[in-house]
C-alpha atoms as a PDB file:
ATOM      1  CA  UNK A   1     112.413  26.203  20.934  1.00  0.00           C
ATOM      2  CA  UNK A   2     115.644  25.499  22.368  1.00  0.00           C
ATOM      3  CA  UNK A   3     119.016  24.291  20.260  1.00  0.00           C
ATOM      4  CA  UNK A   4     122.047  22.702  20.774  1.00  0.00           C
ATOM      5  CA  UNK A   5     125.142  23.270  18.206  1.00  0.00           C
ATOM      6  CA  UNK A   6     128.017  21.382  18.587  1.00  0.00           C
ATOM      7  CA  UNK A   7     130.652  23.327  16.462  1.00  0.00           C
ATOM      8  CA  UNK A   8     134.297  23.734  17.381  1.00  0.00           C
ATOM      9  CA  UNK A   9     135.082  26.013  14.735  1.00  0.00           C
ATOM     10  CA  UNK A  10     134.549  29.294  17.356  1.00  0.00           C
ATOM     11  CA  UNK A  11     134.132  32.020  14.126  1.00  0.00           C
ATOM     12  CA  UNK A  12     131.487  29.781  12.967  1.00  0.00           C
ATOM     13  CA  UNK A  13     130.019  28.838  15.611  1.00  0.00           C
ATOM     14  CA  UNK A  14     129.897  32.619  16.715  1.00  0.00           C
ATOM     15  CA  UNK A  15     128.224  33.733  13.348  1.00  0.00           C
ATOM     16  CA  UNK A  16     125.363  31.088  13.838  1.00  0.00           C
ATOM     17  CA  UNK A  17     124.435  31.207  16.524  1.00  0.00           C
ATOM     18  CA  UNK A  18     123.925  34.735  17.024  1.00  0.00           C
ATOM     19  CA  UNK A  19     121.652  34.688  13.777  1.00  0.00           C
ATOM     20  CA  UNK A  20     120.134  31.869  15.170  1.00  0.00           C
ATOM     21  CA  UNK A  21     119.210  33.640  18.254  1.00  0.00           C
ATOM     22  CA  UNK A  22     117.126  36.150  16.472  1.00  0.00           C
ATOM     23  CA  UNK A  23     114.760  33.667  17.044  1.00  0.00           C
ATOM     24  CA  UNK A  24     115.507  30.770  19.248  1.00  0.00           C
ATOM     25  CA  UNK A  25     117.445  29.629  22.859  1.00  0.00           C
ATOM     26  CA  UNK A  26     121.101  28.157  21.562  1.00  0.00           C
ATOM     27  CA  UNK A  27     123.293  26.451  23.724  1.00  0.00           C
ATOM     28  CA  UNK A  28     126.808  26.855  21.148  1.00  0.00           C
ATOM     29  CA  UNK A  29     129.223  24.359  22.545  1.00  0.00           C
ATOM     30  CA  UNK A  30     133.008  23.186  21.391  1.00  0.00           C
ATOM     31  CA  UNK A  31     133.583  19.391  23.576  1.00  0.00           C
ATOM     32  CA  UNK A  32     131.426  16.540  22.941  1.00  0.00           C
ATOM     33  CA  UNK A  33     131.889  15.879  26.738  1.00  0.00           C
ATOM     34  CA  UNK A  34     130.179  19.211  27.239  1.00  0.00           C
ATOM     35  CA  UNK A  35     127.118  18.566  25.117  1.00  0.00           C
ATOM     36  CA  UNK A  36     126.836  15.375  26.295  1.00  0.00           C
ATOM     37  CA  UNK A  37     126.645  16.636  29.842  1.00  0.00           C
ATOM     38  CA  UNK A  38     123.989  19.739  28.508  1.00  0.00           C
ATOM     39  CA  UNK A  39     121.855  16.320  26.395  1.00  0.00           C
ATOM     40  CA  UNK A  40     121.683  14.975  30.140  1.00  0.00           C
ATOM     41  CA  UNK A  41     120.567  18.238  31.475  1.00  0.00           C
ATOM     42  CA  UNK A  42     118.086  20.057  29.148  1.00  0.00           C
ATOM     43  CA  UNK A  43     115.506  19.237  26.852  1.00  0.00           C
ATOM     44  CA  UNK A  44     116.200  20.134  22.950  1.00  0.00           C
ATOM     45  CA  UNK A  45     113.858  20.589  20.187  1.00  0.00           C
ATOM     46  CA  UNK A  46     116.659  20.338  17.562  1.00  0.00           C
ATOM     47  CA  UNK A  47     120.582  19.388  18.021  1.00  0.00           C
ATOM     48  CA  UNK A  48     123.378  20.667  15.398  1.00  0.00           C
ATOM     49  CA  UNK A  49     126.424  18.768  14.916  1.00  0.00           C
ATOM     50  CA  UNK A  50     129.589  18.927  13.239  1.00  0.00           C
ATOM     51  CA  UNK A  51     130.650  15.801  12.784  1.00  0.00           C
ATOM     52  CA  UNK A  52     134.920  16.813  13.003  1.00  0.00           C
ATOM     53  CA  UNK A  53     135.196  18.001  16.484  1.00  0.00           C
ATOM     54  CA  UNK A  54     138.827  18.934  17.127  1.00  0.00           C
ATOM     55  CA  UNK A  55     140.290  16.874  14.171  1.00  0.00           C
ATOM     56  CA  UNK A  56     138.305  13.566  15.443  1.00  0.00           C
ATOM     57  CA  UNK A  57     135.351  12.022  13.233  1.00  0.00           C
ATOM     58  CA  UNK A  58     133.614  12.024  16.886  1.00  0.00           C
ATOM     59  CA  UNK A  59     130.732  14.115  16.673  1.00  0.00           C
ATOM     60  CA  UNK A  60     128.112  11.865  15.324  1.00  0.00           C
ATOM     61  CA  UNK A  61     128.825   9.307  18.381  1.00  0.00           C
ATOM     62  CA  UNK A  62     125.926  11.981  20.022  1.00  0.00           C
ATOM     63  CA  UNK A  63     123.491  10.647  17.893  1.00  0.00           C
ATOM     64  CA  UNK A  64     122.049   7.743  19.699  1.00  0.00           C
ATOM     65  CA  UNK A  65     122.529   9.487  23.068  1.00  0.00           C
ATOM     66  CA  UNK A  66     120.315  12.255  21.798  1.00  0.00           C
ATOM     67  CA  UNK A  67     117.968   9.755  20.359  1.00  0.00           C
ATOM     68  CA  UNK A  68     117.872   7.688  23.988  1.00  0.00           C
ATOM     69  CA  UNK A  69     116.842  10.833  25.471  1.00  0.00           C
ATOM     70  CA  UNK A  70     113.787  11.497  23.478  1.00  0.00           C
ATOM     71  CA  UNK A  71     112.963  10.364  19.936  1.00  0.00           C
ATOM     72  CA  UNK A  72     111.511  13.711  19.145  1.00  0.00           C
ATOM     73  CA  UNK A  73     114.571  15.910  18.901  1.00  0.00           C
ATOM     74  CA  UNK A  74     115.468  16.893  15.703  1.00  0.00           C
ATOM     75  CA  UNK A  75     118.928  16.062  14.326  1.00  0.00           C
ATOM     76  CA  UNK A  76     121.119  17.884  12.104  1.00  0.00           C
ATOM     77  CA  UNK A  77     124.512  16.548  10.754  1.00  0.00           C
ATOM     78  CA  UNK A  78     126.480  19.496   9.513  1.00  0.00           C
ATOM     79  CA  UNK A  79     129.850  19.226   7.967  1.00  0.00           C
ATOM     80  CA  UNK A  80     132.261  19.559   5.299  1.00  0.00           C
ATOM     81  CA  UNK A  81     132.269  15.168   4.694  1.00  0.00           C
ATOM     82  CA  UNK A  82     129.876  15.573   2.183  1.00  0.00           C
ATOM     83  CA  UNK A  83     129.843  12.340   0.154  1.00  0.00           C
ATOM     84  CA  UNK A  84     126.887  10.212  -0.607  1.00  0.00           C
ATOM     85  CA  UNK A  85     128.710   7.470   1.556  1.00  0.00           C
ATOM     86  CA  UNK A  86     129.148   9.786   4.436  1.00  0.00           C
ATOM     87  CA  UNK A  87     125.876  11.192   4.048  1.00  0.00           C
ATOM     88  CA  UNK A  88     124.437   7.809   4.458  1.00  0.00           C
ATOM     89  CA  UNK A  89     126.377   7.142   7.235  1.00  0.00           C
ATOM     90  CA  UNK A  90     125.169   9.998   8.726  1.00  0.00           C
ATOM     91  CA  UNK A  91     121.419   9.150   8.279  1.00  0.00           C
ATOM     92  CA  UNK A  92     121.788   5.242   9.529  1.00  0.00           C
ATOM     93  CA  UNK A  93     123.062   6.363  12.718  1.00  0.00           C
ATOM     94  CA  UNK A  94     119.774   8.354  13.456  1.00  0.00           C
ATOM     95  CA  UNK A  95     120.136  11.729  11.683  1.00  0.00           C
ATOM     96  CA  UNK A  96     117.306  13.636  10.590  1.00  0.00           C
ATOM     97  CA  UNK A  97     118.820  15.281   8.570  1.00  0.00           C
ATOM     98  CA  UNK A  98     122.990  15.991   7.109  1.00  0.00           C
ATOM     99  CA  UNK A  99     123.596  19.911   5.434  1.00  0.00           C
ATOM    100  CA  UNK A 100     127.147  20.214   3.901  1.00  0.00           C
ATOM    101  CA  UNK A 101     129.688  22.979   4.658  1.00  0.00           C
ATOM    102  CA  UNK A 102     129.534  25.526   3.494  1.00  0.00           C
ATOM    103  CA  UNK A 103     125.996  26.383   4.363  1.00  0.00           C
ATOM    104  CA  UNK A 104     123.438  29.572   4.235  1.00  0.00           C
ATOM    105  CA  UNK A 105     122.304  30.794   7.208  1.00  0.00           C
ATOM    106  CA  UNK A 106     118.697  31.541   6.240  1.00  0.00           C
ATOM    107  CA  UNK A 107     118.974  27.269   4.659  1.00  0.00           C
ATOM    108  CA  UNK A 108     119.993  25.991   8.182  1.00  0.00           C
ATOM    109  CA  UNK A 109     116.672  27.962   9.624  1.00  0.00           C
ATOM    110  CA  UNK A 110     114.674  26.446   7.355  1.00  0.00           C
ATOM    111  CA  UNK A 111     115.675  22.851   8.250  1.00  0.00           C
ATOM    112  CA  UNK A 112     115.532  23.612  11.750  1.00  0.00           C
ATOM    113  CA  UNK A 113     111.967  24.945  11.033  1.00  0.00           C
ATOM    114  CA  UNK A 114     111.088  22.030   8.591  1.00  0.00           C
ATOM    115  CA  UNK A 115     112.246  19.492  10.964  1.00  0.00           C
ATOM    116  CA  UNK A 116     110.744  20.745  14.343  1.00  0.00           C
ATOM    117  CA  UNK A 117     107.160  21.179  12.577  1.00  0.00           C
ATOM    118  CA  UNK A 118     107.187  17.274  11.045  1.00  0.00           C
ATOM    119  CA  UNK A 119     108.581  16.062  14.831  1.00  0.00           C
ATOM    120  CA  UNK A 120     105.898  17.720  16.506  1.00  0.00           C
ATOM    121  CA  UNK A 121     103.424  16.609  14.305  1.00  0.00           C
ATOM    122  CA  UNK A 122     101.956  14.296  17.544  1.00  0.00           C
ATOM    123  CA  UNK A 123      98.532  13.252  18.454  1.00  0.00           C
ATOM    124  CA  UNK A 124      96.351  15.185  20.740  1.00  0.00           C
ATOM    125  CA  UNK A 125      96.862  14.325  24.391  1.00  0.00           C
ATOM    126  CA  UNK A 126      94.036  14.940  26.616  1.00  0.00           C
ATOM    127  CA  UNK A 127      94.364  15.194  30.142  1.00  0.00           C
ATOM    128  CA  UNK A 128      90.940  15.081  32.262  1.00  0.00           C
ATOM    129  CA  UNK A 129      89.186  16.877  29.390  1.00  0.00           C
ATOM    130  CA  UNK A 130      91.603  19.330  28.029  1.00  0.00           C
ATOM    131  CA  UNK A 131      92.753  18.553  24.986  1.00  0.00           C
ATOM    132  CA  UNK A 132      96.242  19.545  23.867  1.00  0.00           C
ATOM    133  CA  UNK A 133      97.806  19.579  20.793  1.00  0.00           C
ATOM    134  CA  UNK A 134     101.102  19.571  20.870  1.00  0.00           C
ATOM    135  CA  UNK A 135     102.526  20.482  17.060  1.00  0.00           C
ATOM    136  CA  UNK A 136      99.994  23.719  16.930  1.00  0.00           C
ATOM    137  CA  UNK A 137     100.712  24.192  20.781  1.00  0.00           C
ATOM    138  CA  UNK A 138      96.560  25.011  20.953  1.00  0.00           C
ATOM    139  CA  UNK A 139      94.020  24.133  24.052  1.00  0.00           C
ATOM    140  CA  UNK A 140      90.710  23.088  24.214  1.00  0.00           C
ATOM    141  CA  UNK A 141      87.733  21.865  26.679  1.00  0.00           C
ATOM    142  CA  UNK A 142      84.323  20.698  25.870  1.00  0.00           C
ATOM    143  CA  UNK A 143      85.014  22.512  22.698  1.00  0.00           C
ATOM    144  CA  UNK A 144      86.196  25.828  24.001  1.00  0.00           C
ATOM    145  CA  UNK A 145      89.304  26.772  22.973  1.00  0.00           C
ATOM    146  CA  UNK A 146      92.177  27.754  26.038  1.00  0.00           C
ATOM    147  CA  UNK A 147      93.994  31.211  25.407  1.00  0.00           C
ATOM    148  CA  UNK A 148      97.330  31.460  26.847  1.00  0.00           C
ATOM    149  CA  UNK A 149      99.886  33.814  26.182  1.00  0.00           C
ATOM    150  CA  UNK A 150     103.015  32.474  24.193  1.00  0.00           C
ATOM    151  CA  UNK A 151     105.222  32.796  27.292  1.00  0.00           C
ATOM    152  CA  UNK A 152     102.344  30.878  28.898  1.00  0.00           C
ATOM    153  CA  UNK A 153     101.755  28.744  25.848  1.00  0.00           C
ATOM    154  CA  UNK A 154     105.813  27.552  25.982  1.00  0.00           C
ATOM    155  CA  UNK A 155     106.322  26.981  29.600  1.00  0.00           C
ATOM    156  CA  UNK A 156     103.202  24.657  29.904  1.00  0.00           C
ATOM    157  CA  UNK A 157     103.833  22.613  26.382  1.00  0.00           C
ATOM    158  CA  UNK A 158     107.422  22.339  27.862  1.00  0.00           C
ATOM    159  CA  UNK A 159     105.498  21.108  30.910  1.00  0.00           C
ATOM    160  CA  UNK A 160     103.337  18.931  29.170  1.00  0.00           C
ATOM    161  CA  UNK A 161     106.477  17.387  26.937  1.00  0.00           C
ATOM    162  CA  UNK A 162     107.531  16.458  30.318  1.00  0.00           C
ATOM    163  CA  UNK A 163     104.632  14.413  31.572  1.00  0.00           C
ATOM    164  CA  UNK A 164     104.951  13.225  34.986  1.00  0.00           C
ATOM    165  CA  UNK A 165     108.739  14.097  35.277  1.00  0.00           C
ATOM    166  CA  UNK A 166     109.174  17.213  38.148  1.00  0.00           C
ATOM    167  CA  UNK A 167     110.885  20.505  36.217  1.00  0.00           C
ATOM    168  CA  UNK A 168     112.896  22.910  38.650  1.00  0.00           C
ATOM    169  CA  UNK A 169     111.938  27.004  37.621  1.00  0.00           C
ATOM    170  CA  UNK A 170     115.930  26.404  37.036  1.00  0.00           C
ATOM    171  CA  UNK A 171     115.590  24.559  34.145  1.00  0.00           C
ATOM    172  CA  UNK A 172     112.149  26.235  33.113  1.00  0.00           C
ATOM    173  CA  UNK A 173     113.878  29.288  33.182  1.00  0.00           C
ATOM    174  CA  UNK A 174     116.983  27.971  31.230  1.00  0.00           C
ATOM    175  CA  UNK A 175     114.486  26.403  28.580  1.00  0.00           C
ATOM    176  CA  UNK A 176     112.491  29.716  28.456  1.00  0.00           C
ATOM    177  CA  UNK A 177     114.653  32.867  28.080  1.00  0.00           C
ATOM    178  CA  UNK A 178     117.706  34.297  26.161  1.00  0.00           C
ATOM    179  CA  UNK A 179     119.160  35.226  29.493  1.00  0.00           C
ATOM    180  CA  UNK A 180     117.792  33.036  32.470  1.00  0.00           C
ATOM    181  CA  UNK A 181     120.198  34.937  34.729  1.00  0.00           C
ATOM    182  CA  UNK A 182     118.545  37.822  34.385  1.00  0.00           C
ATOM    183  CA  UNK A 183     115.179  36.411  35.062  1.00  0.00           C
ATOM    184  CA  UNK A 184     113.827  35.966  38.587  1.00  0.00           C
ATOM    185  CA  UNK A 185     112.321  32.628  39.698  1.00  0.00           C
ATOM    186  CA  UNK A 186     109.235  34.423  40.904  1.00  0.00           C
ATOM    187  CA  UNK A 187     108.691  34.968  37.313  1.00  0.00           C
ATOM    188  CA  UNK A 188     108.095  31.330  36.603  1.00  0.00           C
ATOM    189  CA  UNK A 189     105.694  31.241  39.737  1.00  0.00           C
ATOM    190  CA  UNK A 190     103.490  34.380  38.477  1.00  0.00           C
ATOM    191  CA  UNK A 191     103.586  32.959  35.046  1.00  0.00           C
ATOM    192  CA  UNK A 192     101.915  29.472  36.358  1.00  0.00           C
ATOM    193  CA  UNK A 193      99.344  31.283  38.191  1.00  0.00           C
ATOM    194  CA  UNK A 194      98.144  32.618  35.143  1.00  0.00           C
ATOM    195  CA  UNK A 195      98.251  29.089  33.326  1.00  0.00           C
ATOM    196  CA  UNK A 196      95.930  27.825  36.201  1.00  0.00           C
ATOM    197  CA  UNK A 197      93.444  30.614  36.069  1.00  0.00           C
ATOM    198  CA  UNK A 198      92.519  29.827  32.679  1.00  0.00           C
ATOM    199  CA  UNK A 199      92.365  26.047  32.833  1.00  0.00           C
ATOM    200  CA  UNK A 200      89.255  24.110  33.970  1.00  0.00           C
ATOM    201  CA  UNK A 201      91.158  21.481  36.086  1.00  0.00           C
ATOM    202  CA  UNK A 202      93.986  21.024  38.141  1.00  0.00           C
ATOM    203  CA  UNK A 203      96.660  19.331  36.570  1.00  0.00           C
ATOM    204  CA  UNK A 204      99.908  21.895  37.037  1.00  0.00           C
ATOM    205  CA  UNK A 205     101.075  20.111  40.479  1.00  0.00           C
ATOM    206  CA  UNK A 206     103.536  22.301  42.107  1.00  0.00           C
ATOM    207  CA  UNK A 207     106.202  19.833  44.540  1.00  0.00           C
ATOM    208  CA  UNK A 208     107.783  21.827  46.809  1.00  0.00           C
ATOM    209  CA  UNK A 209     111.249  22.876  46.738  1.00  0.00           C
ATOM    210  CA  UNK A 210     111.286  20.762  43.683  1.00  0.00           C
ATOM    211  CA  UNK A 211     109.497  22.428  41.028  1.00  0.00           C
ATOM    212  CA  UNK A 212     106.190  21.823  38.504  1.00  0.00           C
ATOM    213  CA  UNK A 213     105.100  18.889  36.830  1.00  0.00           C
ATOM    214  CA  UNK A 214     101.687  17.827  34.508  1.00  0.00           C
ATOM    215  CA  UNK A 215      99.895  15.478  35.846  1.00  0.00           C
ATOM    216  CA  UNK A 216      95.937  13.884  35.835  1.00  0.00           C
ATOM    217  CA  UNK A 217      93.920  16.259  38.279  1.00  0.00           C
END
């Protein structure tokens, strides 16, 4: 799973984001012109906002953007306007959910957790015969179930969330791993061999120079 946290309080933002990287990617950013360029760029899971972003009530202005995107990301407001009015403000413009300031680490996990599992909760999609289920990230044809690794499991359900679009090994990379720098390409290229031994038909389509994308064999 990958986050975005908008937070331009730096200690906070700090704090949070390395206890949120115990267990996911977080891209901690301080400019709304920043994370609206990284929304453009990457594909999130779940997006964090503070809605006061260098003494402007700016930050929820991301909403729609993220929501334009793809419907699926998970929202959460986070900030020290905690009133039922700006709550509900908060929720009409497309939040998922709003967690006031001052907030528990371990709370903010469980949200993120809470809110990924109900947006994920999609129908199967089957493509020539494999069916894939996207919330319990599980595999099957003609009633045999597909094992794949969970570094194999989350680069093809990142794939598959991209249907038809081509993904560089940049941005698989980026989506994948803590440190993408220290990763080499060829890594992505081994680990898609691996996907393709195991499934029945052809439908990883490599597009050279480009990148990968999922697509009917």
């Amino acid at each position: 799973m990958r986050i975005l946290m908008l937070e331009d309080d730096l200690k906070l933002s700090a704090l949070v984001t390395a206890y949120l990287q115990q267990h996911y990617v977080v891209d901690a950013l301080s400019s709304i012109d920043e994370a609206g360029d990284y929304i453009d760029q990457f594909h999130y899971d779940v997006v964090l906002l503070d809605r006061n972003i260098n003494g402007a009530d700016i930050g929820m202005s991301l909403i729609q953007k993220v929501k334009a995107k793809n419907m699926q990301t998970g929202v959460i407001v986070i900030s020290a306007y905690d009133t039922i009015a700006d709550k509900i403000s908060g929720l009409n413009l497309g939040a998922d959910d709003y967690l006031d300031k001052p907030f528990d680490n371990d709370e903010l996990l469980a949200r993120i957790n809470a809110l990924s599992r109900r947006n994920q909760n999609i129908a199967e999609i089957d493509i020539e015969g494999v069916k894939c289920d996207i919330g319990r990230k599980s595999m099957a044809y003609e009633g045999e179930s597909i094992k794949l690794t969970r570094k194999e499991s989350d680069l093809f359900f990142y794939l598959l969330q991209k249907q038809g679009a081509i993904v560089s090994k940049e941005e698989l990379l980026d989506a994948l791993y803590l440190n993408p720098q220290n990763i080499s390409s060829n890594t992505i290229d081994v680990t898609i061999g691996h996907i393709r031994k195991k499934l029945p038909v052809a439908i990883i389509k490599t597009v050279k120079t480009r990148g990968y994308t999922i697509e009917p064999a």
